[in-house]
Protein backbone atom coordinates (compact mmCIF):
# COMPACT_ATOMS: atom_id res chain seq x y z
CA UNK A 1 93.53 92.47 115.79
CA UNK A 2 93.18 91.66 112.12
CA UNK A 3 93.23 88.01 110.65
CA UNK A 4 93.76 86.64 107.02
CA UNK A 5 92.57 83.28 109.19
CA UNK A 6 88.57 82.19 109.40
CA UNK A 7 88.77 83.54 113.17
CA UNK A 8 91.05 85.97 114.99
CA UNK A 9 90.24 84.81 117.97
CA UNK A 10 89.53 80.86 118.79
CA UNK A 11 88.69 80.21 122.11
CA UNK A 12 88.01 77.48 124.89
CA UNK A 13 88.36 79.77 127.92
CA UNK A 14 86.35 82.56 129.26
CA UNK A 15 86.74 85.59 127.76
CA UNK A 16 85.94 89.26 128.13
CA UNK A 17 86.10 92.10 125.38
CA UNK A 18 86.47 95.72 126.36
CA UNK A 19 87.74 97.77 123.54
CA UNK A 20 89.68 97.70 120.10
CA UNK A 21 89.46 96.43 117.01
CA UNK A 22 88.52 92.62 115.79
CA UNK A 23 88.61 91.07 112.57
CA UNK A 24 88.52 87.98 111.35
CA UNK A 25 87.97 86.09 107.68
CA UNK A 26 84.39 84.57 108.30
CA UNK A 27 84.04 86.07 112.19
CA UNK A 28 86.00 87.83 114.49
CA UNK A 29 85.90 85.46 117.59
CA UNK A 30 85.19 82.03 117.37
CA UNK A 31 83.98 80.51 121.04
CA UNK A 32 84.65 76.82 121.29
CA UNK A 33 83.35 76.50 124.64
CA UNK A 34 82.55 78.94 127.48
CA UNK A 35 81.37 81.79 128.17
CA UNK A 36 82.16 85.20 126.29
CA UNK A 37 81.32 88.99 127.90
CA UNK A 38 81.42 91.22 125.45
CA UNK A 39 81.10 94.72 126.78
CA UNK A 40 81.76 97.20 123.91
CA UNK A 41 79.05 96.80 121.29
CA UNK A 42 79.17 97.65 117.70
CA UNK A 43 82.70 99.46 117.51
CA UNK A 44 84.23 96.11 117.93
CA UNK A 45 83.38 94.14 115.50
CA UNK A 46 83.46 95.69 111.23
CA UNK A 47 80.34 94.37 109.58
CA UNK A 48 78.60 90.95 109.33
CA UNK A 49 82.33 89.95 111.01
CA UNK A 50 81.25 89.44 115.01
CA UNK A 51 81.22 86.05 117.23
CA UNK A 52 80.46 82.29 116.05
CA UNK A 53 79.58 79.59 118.72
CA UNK A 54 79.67 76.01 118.84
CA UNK A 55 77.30 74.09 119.39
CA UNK A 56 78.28 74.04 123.43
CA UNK A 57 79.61 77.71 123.89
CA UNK A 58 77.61 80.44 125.15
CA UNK A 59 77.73 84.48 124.98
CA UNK A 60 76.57 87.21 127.25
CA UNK A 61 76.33 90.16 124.89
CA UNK A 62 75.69 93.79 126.26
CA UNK A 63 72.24 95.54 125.04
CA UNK A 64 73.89 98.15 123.04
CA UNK A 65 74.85 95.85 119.94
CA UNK A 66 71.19 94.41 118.56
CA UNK A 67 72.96 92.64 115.50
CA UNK A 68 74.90 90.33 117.83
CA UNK A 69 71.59 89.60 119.96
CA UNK A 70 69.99 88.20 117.12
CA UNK A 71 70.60 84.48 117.88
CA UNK A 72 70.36 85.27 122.06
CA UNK A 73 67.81 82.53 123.28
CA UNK A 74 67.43 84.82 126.43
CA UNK A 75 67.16 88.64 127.41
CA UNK A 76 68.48 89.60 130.86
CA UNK A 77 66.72 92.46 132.29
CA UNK A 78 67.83 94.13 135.83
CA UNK A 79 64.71 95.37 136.74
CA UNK A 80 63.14 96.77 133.86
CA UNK A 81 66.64 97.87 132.58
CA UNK A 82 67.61 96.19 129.46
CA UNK A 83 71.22 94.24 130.07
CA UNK A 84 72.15 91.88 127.70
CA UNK A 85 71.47 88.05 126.11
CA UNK A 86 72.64 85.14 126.38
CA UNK A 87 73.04 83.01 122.78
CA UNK A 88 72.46 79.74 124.81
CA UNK A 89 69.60 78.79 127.02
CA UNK A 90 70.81 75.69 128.18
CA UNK A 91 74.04 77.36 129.65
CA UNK A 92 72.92 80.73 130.28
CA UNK A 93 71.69 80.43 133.75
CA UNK A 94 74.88 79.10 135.34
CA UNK A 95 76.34 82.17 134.67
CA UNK A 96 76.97 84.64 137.43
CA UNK A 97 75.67 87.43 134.99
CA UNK A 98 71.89 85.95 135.72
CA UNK A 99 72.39 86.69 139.52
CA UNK A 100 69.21 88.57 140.72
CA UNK A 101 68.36 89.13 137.50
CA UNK A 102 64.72 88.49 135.35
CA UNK A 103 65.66 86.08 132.36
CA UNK A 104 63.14 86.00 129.51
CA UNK A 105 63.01 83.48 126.66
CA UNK A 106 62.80 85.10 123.28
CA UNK A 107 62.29 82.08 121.35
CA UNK A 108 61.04 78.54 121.79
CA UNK A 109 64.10 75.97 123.10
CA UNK A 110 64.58 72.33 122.50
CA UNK A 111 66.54 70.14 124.34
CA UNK A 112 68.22 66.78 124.19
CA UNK A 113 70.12 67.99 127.34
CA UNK A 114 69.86 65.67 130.55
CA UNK A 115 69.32 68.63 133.18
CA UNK A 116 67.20 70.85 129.97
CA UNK A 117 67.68 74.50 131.20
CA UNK A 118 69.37 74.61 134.51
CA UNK A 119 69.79 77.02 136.82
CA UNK A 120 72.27 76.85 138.98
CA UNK A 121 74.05 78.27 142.03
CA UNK A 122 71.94 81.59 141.36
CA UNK A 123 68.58 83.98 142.48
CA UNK A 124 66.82 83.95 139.08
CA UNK A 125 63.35 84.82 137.62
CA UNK A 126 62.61 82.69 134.71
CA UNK A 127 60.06 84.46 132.29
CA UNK A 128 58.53 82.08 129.62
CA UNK A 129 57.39 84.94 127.69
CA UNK A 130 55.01 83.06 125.72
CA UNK A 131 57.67 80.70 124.71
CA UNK A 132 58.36 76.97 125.07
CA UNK A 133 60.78 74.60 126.67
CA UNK A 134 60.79 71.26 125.37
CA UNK A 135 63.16 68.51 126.45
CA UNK A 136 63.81 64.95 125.91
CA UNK A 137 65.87 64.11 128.77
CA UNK A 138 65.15 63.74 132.17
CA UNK A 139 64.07 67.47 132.86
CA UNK A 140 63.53 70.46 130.91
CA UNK A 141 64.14 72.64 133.80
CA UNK A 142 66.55 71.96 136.96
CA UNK A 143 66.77 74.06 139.76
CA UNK A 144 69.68 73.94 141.66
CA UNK A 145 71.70 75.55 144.73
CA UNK A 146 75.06 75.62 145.52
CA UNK A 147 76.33 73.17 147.94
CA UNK A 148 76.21 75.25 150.81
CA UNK A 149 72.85 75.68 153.34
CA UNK A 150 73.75 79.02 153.57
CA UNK A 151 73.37 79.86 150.43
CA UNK A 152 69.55 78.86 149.60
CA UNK A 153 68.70 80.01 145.96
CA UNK A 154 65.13 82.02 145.42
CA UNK A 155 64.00 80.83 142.14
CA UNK A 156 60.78 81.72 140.22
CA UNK A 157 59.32 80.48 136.92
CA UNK A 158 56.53 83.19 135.54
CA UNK A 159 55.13 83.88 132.44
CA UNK A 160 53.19 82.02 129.94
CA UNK A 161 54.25 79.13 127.87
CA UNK A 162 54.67 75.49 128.15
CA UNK A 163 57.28 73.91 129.91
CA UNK A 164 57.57 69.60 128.70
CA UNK A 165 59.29 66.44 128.70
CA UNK A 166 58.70 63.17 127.37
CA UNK A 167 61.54 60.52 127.66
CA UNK A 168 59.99 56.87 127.75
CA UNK A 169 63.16 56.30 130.64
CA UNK A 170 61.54 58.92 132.65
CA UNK A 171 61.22 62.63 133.01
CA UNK A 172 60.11 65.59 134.69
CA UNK A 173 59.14 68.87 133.90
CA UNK A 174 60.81 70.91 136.36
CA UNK A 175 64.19 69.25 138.40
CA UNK A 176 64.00 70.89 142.32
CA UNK A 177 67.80 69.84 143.98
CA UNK A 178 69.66 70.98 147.29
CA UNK A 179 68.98 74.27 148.70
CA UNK A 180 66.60 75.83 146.14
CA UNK A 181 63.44 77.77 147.19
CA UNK A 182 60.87 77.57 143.86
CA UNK A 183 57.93 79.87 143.39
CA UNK A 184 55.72 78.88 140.19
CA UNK A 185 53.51 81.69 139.41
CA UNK A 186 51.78 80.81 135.80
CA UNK A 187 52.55 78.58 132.58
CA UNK A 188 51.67 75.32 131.49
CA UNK A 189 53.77 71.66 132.56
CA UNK A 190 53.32 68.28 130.48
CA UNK A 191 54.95 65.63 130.87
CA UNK A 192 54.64 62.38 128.56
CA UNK A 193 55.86 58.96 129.15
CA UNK A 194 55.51 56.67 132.42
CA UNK A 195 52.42 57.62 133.99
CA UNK A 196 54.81 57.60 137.51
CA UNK A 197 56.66 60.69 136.04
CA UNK A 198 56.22 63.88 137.76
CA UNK A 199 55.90 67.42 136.20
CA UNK A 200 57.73 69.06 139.84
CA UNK A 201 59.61 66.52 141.57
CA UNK A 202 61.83 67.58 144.64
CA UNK A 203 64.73 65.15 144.59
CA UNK A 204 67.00 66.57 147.24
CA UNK A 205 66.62 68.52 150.39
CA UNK A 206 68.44 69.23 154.02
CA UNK A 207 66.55 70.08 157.37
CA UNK A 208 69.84 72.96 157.56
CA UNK A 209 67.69 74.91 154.53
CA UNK A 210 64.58 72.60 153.47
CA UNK A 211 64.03 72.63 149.43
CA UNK A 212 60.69 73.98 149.21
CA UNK A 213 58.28 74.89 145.92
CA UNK A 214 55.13 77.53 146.23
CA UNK A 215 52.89 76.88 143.33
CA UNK A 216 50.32 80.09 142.99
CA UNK A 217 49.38 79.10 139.64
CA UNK A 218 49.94 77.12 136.41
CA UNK A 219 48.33 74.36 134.32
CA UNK A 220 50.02 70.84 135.43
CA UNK A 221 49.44 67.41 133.64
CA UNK A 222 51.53 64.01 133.44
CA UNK A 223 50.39 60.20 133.33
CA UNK A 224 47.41 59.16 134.78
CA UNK A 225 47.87 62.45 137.55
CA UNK A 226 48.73 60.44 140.72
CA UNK A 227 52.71 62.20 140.98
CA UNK A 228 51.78 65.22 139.41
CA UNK A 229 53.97 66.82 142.21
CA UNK A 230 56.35 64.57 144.14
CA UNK A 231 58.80 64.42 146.57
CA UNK A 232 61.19 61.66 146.66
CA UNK A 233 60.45 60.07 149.44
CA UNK A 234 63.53 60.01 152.24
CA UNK A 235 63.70 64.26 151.46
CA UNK A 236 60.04 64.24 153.57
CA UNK A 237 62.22 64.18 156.68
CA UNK A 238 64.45 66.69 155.39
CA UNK A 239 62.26 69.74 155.61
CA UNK A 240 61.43 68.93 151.58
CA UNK A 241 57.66 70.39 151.31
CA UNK A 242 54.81 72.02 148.64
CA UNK A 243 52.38 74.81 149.46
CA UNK A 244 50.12 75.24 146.77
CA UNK A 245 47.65 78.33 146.75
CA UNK A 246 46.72 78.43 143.26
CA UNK A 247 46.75 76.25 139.76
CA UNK A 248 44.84 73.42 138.19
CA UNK A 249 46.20 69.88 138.18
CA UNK A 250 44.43 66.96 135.93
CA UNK A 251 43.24 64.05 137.65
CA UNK A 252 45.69 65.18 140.70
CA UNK A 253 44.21 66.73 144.07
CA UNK A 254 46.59 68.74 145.65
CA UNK A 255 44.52 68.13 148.88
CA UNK A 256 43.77 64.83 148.26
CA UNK A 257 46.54 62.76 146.84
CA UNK A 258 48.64 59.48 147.17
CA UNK A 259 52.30 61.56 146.61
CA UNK A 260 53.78 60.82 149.75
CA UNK A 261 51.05 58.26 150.63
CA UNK A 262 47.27 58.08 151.48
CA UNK A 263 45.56 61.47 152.08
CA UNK A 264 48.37 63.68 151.55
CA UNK A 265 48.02 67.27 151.35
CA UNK A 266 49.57 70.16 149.76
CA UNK A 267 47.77 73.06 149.96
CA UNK A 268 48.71 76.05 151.89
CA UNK A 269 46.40 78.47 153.68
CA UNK A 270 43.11 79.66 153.25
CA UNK A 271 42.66 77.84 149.75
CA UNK A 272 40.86 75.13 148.93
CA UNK A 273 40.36 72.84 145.47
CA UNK A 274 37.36 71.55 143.46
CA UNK A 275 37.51 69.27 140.51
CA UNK A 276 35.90 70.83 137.11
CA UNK A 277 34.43 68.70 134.23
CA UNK A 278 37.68 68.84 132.49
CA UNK A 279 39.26 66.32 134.72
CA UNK A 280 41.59 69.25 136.40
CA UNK A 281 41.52 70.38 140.10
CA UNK A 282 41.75 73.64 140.68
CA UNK A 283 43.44 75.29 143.66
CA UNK A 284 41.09 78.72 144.49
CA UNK A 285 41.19 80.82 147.23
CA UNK A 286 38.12 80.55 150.00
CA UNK A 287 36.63 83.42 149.19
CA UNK A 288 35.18 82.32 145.68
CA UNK A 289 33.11 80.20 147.37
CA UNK A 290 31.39 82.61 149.67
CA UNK A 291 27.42 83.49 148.87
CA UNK A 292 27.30 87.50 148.28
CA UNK A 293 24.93 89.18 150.46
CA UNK A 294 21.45 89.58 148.79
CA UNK A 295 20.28 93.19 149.29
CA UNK A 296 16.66 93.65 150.81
C-alpha cells in the first residue's frame, strides 16, 4: 500500500499487520485509537515512514523491529524471552498480549489519568525497573479482575522505583478492585494530599474469591501514616484482607494500627515489626531478633 496522503492507513479499530508493503507521506499507519499488533518488523515499513499514535492509541510492536520500540513505555518479556512493547503505559495492560507475561517500564510515566496504569482482566508482573509512576488522579496504579469469581487475577508489582499520587480530592497509590490477588515485593509508594489517603487501598472484594494484597517488601508513606494500607470498610466481611511479611511503613504499624479500627493487625506469620528512628516501621522476620549462640 503506497499513499501520496500523510497516512496510508488511519485507524480507530484494532488492527493487526502481517506482511507487505506500507507507505505513507509522513507515516505509514496512523492509530487514532486502539490497539495495533504489528507482527512483521522492519520489512514493513521503508525508512523513518512506520506508525504515529494519538495521544489515546496504543501499539504492541514485536521485538524484532528496535526503531519502532523507541517510544514503547513498556517491554513485555515471556519469561526471559524478549516479546515486544507497548507505546502506551496507561493502556498497555488491558491488553490480552500482557497475559502471564513480566511488563517492565523503560521510562518514567506521568499521568493525569483517573485509574493511572491499570491492569485489568489479566495475570501480570509489573517491573518498575528503576522507573517512576506518577499520577495526579485518584490512583497511579489499579488493579483489577474481570467480573467473574472464577477468574481471580494474580498480580505482582516488583522492582525498584517509586510509585505516587497527589490529588488534593484524594488519591492512592495503588487501586486493589474485584477479584484481584496483589503481591508487592519491593519499590517505593507516596502519596501526597489528605492525610486520610491511602498508598494500597482495597476498595472491592467478594467472599466467592476475597481481594487480597501480600506485601513482602517496599517503602510506604502517605499523610500523617494512620491509612497507610486500608480496606474500605463493608469489603472486611467480604474476605478483603492484608498479610504483610516484609516492608517499612512511616508512622504506620502494620501490627498496630487504627485501619479497620483499634488494634488492628496485618501481619502474617512468623514476622514481627519495630519502629526505627526514622519514623518507619519495619516488618522483619523473627529470626533477626534471635541472640546468636556465644561459643565457649
Amino acid at each position: 500500500i503506497t499513499s501520496s496522503g500523510k497516512m496510508a492507513i488511519h485507524t480507530t479499530a484494532p488492527l493487526t499487520v502481517e506482511g507487505g508493503m506500507i507507505s505513507g507521506k509522513t507515516s505509514a499507519i496512523n492509530i487514532y485509537t486502539g490497539t495495533a499488533t504489528v507482527t512483521s518488523g522492519e520489512s514493513l515499513f521503508p525508512s523513518n515512514n512506520k506508525v504515529s499514535f494519538a495521544s489515546n492509541a496504543s501499539a504492541f510492536l514485536m521485538a524484532d523491529d528496535p526503531a519502532l520500540a523507541q517510544a514503547a513505555d513498556l517491554a513485555v518479556y515471556d519469561g526471559e524471552t524478549l516479546v515486544g512493547y507497548f507505546t502506551s503505559a496507561t493502556t498497555a495492560t488491558t491488553c490480552s498480549e500482557m497475559d502471564g507475561k513480566t511488563v517492565k517500564l523503560l521510562k518514567d510515566i506521568s499521568t493525569s489519568k483517573a485509574t493511572g496504569l491499570e491492569i485489568i482482566g489479566y495475570d501480570v508482573t509489573l517491573d518498575l525497573n528503576n522507573h517512576n509512576i506518577t499520577s495526579t488522579g485518584t490512583a497511579a496504579i489499579t488493579c483489577r479482575a474481570g467480573s467473574s469469581a472464577s477468574k481471580p487475577r494474580k498480580v505482582t508489582i516488583t522492582g525498584e522505583g517509586t510509585v505516587s499520587c497527589n490529588n488534593e480530592a484524594g488519591c492512592v497509590a495503588v487501586y486493589v478492585d474485584r477479584y484481584t490477588q496483589l503481591t508487592i515485593e519491593s519499590g517505593t509508594y507516596q502519596v501526597g494530599g489528605d492525610a486520610d489517603n491511602s498508598c494500597v487501598y482495597i476498595a472491592r472484594s467478594y467472599h466467592t474469591s476475597p481481594a487480597t494484597v501480600a506485601i513482602k517488601g517496599g517503602s510506604f508513606e502517605t499523610g500523617d501514616g494512620r491509612y497507610v494500607l486500608n480496606i474500605k470498610d463493608e469489603m472486611v466481611a467480604e474476605g478483603a484482607a492484608f498479610s504483610v511479611t516484609g516492608g517499612t511503613f512511616k508512622g504506620f504499624d502494620p501490627a498496630d494500627n487504627i485501619a479497620e479500627g483499634e488494634g488492628t493487625n496485618y501481619l502474617g506469620e512468623g514476622v514481627t515489626s519495630a519502629k526505627r528512628d526514622d519514623g518507619f516501621f519495619e516488618v522483619r522476620d523473627y529470626a533477626w531478633l534471635t541472640i546468636p549462640e556465644i561459643e565457649h
